[in-house]
PDB file of N, CA and C in Angstrom:
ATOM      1  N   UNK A   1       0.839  -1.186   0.000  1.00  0.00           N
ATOM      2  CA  UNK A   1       0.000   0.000   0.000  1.00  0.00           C
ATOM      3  C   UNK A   1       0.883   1.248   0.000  1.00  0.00           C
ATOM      4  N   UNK A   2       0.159   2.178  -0.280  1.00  0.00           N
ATOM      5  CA  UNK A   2       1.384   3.784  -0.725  1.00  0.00           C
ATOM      6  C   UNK A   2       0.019   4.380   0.312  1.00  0.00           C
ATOM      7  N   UNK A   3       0.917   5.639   0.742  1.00  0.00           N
ATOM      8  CA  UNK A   3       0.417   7.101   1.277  1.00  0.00           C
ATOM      9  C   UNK A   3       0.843   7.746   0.860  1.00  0.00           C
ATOM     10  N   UNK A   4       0.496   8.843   0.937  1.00  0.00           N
ATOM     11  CA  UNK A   4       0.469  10.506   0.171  1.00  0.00           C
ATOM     12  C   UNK A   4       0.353  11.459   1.247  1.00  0.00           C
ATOM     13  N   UNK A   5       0.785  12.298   1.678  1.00  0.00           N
ATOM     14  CA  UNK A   5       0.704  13.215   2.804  1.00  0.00           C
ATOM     15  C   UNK A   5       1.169  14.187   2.447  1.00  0.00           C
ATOM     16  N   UNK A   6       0.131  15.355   2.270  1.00  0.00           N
ATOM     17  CA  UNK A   6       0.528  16.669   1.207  1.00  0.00           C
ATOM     18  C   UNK A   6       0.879  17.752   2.618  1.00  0.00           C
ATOM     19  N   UNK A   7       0.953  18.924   2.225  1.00  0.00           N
ATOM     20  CA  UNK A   7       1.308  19.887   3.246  1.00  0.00           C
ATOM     21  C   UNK A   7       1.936  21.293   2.515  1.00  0.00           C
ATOM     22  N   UNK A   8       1.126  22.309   3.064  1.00  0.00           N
ATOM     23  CA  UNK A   8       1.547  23.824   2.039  1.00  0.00           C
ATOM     24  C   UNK A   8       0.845  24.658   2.018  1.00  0.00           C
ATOM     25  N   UNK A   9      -0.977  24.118   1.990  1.00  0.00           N
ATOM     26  CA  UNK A   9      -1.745  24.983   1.181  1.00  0.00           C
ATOM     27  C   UNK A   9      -1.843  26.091   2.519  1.00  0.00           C
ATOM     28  N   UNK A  10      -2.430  26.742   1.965  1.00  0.00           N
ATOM     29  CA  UNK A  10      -3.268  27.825   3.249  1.00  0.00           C
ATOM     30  C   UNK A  10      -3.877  29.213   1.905  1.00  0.00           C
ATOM     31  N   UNK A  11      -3.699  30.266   2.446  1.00  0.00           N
ATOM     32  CA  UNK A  11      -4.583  31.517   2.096  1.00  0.00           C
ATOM     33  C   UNK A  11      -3.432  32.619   1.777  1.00  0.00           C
ATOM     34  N   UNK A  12      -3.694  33.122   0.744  1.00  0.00           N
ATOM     35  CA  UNK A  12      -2.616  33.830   0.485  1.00  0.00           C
ATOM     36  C   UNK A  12      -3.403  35.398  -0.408  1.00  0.00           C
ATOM     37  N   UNK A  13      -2.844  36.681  -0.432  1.00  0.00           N
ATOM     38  CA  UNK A  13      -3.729  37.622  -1.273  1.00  0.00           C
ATOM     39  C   UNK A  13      -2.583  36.918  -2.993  1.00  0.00           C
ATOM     40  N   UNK A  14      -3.658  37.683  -4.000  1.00  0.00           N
ATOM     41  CA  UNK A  14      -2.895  37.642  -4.927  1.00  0.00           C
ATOM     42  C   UNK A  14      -1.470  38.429  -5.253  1.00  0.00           C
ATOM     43  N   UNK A  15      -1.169  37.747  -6.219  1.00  0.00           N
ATOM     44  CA  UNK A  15       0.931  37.872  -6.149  1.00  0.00           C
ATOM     45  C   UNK A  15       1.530  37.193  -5.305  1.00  0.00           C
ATOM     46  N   UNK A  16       1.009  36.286  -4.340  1.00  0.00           N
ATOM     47  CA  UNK A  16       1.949  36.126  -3.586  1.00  0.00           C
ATOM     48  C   UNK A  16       2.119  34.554  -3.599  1.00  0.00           C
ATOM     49  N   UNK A  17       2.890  33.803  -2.998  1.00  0.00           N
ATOM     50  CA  UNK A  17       3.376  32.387  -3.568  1.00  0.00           C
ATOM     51  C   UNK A  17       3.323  31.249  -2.445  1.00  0.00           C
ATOM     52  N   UNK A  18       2.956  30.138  -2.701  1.00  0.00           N
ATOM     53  CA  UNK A  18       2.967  29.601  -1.849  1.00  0.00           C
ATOM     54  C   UNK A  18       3.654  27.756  -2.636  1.00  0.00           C
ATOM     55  N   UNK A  19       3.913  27.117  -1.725  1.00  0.00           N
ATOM     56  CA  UNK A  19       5.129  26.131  -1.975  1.00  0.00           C
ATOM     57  C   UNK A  19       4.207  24.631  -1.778  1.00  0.00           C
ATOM     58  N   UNK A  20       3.408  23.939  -2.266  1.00  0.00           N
ATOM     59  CA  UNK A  20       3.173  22.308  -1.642  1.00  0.00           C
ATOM     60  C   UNK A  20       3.546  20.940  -1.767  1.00  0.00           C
ATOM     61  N   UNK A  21       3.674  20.619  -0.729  1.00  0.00           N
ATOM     62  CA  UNK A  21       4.686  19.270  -0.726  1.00  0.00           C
ATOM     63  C   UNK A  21       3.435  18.152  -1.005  1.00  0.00           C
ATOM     64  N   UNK A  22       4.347  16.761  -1.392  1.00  0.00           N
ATOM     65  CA  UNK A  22       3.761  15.610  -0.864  1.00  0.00           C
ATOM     66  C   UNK A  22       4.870  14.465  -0.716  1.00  0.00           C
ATOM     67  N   UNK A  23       4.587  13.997  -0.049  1.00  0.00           N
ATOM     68  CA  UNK A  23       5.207  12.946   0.337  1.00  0.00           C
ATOM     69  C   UNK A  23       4.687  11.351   0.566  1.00  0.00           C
ATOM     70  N   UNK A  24       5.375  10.765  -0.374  1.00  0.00           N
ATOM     71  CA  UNK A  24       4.859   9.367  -0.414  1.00  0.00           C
ATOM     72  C   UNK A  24       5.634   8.329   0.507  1.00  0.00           C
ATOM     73  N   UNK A  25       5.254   7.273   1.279  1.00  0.00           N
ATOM     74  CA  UNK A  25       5.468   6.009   1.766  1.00  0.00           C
ATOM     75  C   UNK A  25       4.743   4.769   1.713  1.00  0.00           C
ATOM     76  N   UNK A  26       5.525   3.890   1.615  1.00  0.00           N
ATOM     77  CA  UNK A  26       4.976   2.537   1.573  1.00  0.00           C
ATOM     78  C   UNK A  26       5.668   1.804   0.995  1.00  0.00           C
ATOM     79  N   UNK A  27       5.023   0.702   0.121  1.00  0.00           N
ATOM     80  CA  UNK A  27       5.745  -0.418  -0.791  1.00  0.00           C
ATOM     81  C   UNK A  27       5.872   0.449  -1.708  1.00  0.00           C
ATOM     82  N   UNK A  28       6.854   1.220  -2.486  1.00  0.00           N
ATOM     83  CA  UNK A  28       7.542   1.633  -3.478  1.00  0.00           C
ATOM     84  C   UNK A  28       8.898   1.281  -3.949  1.00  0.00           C
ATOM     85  N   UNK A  29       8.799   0.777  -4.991  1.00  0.00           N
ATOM     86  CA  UNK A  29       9.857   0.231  -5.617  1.00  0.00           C
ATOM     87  C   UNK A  29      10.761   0.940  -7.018  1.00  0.00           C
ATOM     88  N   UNK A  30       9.763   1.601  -7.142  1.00  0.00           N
ATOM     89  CA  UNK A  30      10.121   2.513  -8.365  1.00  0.00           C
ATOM     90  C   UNK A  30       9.092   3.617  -8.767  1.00  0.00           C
ATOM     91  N   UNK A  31       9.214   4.782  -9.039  1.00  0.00           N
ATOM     92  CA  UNK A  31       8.634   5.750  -8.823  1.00  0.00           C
ATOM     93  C   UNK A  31       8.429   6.157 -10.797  1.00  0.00           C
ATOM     94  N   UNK A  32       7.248   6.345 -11.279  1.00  0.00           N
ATOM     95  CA  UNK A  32       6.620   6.658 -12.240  1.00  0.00           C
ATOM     96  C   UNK A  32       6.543   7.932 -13.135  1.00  0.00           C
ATOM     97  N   UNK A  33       5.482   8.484 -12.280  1.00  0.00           N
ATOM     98  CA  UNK A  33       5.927   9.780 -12.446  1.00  0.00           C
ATOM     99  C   UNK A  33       4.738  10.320 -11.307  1.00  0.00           C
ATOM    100  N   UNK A  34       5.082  11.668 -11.064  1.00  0.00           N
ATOM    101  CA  UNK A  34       4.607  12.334  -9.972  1.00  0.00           C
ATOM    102  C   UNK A  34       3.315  13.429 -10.546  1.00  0.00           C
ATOM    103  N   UNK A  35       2.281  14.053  -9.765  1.00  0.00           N
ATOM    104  CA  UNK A  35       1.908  14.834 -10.359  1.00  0.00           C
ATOM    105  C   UNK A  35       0.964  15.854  -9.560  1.00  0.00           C
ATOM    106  N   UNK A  36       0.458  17.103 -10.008  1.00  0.00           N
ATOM    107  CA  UNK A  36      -0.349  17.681  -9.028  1.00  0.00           C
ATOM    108  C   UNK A  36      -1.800  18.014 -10.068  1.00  0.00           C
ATOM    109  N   UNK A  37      -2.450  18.083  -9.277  1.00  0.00           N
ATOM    110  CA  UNK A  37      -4.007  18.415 -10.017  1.00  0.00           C
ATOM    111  C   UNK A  37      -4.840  19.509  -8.973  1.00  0.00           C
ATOM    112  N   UNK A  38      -5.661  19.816  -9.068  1.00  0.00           N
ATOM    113  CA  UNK A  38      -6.433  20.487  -8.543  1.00  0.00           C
ATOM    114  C   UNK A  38      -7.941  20.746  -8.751  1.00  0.00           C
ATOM    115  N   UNK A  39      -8.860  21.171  -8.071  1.00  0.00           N
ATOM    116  CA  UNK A  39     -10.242  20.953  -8.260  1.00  0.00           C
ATOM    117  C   UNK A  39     -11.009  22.546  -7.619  1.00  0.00           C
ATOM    118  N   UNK A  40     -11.667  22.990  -8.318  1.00  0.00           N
ATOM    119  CA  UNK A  40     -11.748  24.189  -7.799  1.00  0.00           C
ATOM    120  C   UNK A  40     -13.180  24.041  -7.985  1.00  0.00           C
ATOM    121  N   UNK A  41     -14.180  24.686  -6.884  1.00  0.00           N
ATOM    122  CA  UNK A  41     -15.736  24.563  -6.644  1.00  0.00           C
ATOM    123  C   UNK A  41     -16.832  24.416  -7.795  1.00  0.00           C
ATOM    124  N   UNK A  42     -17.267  23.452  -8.190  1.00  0.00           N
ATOM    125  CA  UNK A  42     -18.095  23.171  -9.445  1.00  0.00           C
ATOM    126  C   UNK A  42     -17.265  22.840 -10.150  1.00  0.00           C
ATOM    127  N   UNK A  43     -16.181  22.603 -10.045  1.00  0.00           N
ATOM    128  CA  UNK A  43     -15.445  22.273 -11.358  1.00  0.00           C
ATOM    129  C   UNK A  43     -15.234  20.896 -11.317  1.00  0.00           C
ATOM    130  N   UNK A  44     -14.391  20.406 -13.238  1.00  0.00           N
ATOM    131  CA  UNK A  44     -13.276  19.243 -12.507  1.00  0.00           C
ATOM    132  C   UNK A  44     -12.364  19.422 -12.129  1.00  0.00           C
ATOM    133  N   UNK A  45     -12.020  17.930 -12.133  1.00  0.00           N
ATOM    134  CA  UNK A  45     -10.395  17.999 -10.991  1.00  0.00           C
ATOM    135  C   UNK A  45      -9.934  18.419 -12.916  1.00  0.00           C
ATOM    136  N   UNK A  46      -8.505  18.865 -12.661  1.00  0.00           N
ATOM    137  CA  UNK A  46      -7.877  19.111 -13.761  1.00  0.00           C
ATOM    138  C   UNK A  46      -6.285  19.054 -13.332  1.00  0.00           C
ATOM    139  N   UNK A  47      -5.280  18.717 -14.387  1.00  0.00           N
ATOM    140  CA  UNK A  47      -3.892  18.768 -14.358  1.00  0.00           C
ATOM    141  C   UNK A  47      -2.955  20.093 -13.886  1.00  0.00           C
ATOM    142  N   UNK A  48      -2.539  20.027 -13.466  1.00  0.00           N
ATOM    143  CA  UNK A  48      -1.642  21.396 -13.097  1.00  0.00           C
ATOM    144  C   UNK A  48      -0.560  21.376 -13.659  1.00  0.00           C
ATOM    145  N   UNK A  49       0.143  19.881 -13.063  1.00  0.00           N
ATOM    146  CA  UNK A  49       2.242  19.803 -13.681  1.00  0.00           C
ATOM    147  C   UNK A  49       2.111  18.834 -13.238  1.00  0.00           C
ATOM    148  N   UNK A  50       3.092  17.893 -14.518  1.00  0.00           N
ATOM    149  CA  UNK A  50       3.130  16.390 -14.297  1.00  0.00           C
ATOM    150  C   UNK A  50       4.600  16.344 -14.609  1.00  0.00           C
ATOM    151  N   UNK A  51       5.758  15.338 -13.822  1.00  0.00           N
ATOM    152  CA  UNK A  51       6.960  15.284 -13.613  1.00  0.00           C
ATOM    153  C   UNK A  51       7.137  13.804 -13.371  1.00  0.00           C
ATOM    154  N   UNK A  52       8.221  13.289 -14.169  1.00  0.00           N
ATOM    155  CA  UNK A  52       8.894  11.821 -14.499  1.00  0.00           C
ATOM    156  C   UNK A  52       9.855  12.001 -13.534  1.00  0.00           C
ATOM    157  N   UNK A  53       9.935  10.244 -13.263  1.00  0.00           N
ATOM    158  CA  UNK A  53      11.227  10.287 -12.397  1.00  0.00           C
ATOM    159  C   UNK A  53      12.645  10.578 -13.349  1.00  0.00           C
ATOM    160  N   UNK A  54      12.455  10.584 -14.147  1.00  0.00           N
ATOM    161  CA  UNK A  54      13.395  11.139 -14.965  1.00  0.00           C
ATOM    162  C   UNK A  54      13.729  12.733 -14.771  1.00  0.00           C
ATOM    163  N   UNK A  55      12.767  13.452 -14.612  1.00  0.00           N
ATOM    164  CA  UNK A  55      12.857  14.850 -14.579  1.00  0.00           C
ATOM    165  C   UNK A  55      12.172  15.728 -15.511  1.00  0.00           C
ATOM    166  N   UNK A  56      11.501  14.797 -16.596  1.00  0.00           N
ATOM    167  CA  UNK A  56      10.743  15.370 -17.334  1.00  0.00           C
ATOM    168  C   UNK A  56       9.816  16.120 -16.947  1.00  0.00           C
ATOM    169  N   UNK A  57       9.168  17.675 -17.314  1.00  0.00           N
ATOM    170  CA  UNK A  57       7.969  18.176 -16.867  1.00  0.00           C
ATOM    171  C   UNK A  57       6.840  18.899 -17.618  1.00  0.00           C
ATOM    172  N   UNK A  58       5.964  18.883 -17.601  1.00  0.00           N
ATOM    173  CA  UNK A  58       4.447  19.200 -18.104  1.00  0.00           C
ATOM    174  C   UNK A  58       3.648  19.841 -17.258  1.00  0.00           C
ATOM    175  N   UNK A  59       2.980  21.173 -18.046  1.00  0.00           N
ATOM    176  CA  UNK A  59       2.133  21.666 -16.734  1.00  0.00           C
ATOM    177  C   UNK A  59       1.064  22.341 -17.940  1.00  0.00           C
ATOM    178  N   UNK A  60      -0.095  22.545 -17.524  1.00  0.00           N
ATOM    179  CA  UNK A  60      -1.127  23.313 -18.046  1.00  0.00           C
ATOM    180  C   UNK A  60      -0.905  24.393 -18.650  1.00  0.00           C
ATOM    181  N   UNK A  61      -1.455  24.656 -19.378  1.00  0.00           N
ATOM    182  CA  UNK A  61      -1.259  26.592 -19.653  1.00  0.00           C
ATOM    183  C   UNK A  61      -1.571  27.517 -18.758  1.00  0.00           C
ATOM    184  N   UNK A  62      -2.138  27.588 -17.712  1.00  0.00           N
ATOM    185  CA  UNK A  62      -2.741  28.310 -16.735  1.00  0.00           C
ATOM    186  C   UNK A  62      -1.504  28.084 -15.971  1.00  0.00           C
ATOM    187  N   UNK A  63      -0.991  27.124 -15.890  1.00  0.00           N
ATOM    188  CA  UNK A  63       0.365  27.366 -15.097  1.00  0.00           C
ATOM    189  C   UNK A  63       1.879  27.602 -15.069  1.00  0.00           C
ATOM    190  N   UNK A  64       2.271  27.207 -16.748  1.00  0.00           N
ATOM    191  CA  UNK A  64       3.409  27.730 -17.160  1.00  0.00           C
ATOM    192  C   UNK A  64       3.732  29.146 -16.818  1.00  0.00           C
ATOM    193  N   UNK A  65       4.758  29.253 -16.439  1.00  0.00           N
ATOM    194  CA  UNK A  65       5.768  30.327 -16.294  1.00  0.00           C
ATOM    195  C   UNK A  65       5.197  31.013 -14.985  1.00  0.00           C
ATOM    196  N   UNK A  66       4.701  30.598 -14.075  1.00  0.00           N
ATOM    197  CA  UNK A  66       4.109  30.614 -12.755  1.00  0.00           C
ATOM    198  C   UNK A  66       4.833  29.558 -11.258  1.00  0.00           C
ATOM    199  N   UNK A  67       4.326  28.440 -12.459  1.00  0.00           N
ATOM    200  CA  UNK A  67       4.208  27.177 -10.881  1.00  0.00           C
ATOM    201  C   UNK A  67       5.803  26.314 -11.802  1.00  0.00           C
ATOM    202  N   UNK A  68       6.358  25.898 -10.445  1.00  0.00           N
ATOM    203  CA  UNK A  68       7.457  25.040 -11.032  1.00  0.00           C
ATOM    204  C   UNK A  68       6.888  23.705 -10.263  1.00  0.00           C
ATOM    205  N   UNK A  69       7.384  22.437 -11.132  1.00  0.00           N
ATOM    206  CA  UNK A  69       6.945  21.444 -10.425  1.00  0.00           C
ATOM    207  C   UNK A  69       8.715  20.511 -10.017  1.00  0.00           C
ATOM    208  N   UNK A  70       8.684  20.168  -9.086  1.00  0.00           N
ATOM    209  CA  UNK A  70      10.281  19.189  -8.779  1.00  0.00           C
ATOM    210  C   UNK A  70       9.892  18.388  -7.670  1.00  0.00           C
ATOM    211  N   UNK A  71      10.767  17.154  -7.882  1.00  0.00           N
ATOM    212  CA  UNK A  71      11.035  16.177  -6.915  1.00  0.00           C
ATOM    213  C   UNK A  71      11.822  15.546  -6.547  1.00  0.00           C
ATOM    214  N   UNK A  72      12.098  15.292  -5.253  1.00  0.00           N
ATOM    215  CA  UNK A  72      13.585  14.250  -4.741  1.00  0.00           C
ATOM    216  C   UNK A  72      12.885  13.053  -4.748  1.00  0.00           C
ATOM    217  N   UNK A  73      13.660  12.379  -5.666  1.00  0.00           N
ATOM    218  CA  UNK A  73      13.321  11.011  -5.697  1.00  0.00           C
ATOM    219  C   UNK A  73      13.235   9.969  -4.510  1.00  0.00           C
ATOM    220  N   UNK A  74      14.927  10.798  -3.870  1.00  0.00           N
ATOM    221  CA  UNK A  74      15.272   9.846  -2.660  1.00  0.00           C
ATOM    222  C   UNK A  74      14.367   9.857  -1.642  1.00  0.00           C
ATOM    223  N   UNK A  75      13.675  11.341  -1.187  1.00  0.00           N
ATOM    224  CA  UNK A  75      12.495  11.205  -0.525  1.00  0.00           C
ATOM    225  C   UNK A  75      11.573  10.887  -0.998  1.00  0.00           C
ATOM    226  N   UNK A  76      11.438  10.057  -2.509  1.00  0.00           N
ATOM    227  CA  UNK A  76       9.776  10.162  -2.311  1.00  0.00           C
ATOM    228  C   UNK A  76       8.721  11.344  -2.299  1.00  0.00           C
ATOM    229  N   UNK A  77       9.270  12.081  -2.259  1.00  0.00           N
ATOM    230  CA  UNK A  77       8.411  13.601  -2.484  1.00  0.00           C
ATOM    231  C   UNK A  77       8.533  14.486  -3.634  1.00  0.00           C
ATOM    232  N   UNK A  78       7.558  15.194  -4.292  1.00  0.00           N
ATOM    233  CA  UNK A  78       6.790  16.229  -4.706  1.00  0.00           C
ATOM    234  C   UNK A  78       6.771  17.713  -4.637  1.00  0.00           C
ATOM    235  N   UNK A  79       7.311  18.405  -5.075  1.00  0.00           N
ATOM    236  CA  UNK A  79       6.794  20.138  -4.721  1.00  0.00           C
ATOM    237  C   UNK A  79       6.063  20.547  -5.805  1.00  0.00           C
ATOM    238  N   UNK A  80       5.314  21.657  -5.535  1.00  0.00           N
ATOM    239  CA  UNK A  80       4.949  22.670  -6.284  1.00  0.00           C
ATOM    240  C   UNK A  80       4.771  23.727  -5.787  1.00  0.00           C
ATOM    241  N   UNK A  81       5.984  24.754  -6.240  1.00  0.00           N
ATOM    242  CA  UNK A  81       6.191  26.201  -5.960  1.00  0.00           C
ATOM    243  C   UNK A  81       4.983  27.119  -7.066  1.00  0.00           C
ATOM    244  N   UNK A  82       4.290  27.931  -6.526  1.00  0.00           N
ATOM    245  CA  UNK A  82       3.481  28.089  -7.611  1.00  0.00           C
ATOM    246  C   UNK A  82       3.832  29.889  -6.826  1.00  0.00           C
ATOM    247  N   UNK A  83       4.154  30.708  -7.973  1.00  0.00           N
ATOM    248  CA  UNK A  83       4.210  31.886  -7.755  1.00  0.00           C
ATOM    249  C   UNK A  83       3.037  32.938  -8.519  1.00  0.00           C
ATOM    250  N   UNK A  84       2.984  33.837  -8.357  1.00  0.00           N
ATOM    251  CA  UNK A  84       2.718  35.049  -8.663  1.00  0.00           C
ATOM    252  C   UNK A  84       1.031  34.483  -8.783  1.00  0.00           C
ATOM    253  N   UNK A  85       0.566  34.447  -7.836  1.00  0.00           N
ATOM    254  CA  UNK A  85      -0.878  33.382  -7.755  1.00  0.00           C
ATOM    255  C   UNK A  85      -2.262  33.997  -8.246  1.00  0.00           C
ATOM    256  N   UNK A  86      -2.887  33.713  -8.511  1.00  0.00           N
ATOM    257  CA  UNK A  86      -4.455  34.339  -8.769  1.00  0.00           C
ATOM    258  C   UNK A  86      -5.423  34.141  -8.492  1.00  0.00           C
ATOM    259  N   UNK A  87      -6.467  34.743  -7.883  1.00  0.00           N
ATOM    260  CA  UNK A  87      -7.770  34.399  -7.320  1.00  0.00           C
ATOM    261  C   UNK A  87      -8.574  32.873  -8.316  1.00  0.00           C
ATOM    262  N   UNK A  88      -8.374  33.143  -9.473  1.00  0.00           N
ATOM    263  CA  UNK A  88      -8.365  31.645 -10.075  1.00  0.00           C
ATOM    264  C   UNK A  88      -7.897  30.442  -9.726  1.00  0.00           C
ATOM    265  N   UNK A  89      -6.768  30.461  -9.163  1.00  0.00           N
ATOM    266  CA  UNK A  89      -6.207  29.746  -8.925  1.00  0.00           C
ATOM    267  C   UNK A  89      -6.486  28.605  -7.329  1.00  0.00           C
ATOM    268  N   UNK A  90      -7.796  29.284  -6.938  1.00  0.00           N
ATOM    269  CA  UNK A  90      -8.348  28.979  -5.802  1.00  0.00           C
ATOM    270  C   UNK A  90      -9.051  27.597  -5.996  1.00  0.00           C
ATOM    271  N   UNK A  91      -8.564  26.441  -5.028  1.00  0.00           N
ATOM    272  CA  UNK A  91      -8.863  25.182  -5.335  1.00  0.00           C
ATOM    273  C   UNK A  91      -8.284  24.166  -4.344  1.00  0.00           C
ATOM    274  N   UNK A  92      -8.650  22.875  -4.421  1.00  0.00           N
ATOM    275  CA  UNK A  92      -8.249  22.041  -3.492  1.00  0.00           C
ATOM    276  C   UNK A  92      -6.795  21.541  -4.372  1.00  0.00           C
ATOM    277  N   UNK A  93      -5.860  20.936  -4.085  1.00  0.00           N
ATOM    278  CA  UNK A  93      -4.909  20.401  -4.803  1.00  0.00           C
ATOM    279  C   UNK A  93      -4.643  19.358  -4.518  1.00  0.00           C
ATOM    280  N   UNK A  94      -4.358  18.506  -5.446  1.00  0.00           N
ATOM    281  CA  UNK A  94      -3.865  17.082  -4.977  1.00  0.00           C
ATOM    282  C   UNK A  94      -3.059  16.721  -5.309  1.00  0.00           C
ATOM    283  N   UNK A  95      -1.854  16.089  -5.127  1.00  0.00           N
ATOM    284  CA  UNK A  95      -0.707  15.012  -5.473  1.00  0.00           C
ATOM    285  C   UNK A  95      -1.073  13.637  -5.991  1.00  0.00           C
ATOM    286  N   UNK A  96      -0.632  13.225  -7.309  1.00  0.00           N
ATOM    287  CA  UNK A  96      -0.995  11.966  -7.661  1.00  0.00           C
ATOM    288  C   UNK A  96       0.295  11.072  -7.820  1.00  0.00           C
ATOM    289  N   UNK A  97       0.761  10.023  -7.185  1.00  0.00           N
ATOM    290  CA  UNK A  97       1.770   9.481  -7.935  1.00  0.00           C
ATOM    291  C   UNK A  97       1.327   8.363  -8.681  1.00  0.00           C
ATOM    292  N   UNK A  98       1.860   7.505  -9.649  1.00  0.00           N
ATOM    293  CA  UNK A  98       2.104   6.231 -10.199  1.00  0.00           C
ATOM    294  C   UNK A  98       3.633   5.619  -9.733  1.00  0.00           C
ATOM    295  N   UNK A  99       3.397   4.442  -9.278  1.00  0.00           N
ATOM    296  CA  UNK A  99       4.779   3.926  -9.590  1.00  0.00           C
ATOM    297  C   UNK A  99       4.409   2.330  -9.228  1.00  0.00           C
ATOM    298  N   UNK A 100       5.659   1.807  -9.461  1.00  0.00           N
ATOM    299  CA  UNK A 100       6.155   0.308  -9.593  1.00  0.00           C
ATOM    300  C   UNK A 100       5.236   0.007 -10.664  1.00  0.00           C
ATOM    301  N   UNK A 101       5.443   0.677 -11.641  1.00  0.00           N
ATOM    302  CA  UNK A 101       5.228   0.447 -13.088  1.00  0.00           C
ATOM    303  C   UNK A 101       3.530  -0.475 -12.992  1.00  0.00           C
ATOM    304  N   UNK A 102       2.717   0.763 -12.165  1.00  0.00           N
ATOM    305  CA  UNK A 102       1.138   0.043 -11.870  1.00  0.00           C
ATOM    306  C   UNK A 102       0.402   0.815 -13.184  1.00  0.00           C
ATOM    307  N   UNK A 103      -0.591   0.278 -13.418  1.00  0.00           N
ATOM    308  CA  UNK A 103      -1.423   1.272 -14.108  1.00  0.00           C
ATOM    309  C   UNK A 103      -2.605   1.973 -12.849  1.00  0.00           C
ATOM    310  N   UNK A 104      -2.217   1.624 -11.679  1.00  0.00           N
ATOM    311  CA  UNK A 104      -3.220   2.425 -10.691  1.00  0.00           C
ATOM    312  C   UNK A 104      -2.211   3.801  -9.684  1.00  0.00           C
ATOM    313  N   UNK A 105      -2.837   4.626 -10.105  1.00  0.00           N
ATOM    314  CA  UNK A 105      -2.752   5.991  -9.486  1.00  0.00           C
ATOM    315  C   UNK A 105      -2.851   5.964  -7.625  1.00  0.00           C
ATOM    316  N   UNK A 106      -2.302   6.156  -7.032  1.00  0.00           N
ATOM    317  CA  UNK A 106      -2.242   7.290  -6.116  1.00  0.00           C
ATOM    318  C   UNK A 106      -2.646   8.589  -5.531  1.00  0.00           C
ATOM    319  N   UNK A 107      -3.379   9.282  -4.790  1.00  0.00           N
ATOM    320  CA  UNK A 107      -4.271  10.087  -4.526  1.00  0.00           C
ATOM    321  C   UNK A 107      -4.038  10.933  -3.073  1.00  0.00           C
ATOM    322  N   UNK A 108      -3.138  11.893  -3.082  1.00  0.00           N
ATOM    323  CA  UNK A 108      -3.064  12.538  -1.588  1.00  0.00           C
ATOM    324  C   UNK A 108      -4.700  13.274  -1.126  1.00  0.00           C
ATOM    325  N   UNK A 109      -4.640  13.925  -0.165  1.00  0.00           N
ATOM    326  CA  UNK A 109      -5.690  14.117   0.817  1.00  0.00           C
ATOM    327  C   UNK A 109      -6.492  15.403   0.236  1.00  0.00           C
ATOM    328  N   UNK A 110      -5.551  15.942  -0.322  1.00  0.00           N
ATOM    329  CA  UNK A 110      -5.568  17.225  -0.997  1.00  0.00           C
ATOM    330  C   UNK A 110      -5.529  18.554  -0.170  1.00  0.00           C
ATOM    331  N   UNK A 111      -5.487  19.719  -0.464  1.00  0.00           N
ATOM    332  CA  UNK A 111      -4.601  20.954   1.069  1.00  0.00           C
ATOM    333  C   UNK A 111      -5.432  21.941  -0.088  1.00  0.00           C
ATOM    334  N   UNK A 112      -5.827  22.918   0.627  1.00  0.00           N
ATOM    335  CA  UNK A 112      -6.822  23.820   0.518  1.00  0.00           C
ATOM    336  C   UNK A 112      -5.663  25.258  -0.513  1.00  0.00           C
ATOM    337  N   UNK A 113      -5.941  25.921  -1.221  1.00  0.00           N
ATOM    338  CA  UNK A 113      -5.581  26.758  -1.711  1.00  0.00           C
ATOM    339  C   UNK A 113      -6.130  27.896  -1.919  1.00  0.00           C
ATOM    340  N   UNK A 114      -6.115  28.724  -1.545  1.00  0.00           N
ATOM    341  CA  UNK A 114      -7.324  30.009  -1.551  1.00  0.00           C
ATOM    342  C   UNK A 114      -6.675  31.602  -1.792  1.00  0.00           C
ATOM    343  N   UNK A 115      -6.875  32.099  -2.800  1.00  0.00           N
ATOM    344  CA  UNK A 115      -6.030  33.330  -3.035  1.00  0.00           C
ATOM    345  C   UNK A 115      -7.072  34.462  -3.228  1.00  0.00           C
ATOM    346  N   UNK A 116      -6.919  35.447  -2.539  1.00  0.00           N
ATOM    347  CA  UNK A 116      -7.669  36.516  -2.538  1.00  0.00           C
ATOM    348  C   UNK A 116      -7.457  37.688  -3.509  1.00  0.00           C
ATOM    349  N   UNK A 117      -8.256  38.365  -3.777  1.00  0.00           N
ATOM    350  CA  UNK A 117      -7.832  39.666  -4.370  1.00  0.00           C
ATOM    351  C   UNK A 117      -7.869  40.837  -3.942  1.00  0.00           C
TER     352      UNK A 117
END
């Protein structure tokens, strides 16, 4: 079994930046690729930035040149630095990993994100 244990979100006005982790444990043997999503009220969940254990990275258009996505492999963990923020940008977030080459996903708790104007 895997866990996910995110940590970061809180309330922020706009422009200003905030950093969220996740961190995975359990039976992991090899790590997939990592990813963050988010879900904002009435909406769907949708992609934010998706990152290979390789280092490869992918992120939405809403988030390029904003949010960086990185991870230490050795921990098992996830960031997403997301800067210069926008009342849009207000949403639950989640961490998804894949790994040991599963076709089943991973799902953190998700951490609240809320940016004011």
């Amino acid at each position: 079994q895997v866990q996910l244990v995110e940590s970061g979100g809180g309330s922020v006005q706009a422009g200003g930046s905030l950093r969220l982790s996740c961190a995975a444990s359990g039976s992991i043997f090899s790590l997939n690729f990592m990813g963050w999503h988010r879900q904002a009220p009435g909406k769907q969940r949708e992609l934010v930035a998706v990152i290979t254990s390789g280092g490869h990275t992918n992120y939405a258009d809403s988030a390029k040149g904003r949010f960086t996505i990185s991870s230490d492999n050795t921990k098992k963990t996830v960031y997403l630095q997301m800067n210069s923020l926008k009342p849009e940008d207000t949403a639950v977030y989640y961490c998804r990993f894949r790994v040991n080459s599963s076709v089943r996903d991973y799902w953190g708790q998700g951490t609240q994100v809320t940016v004011s104007s």
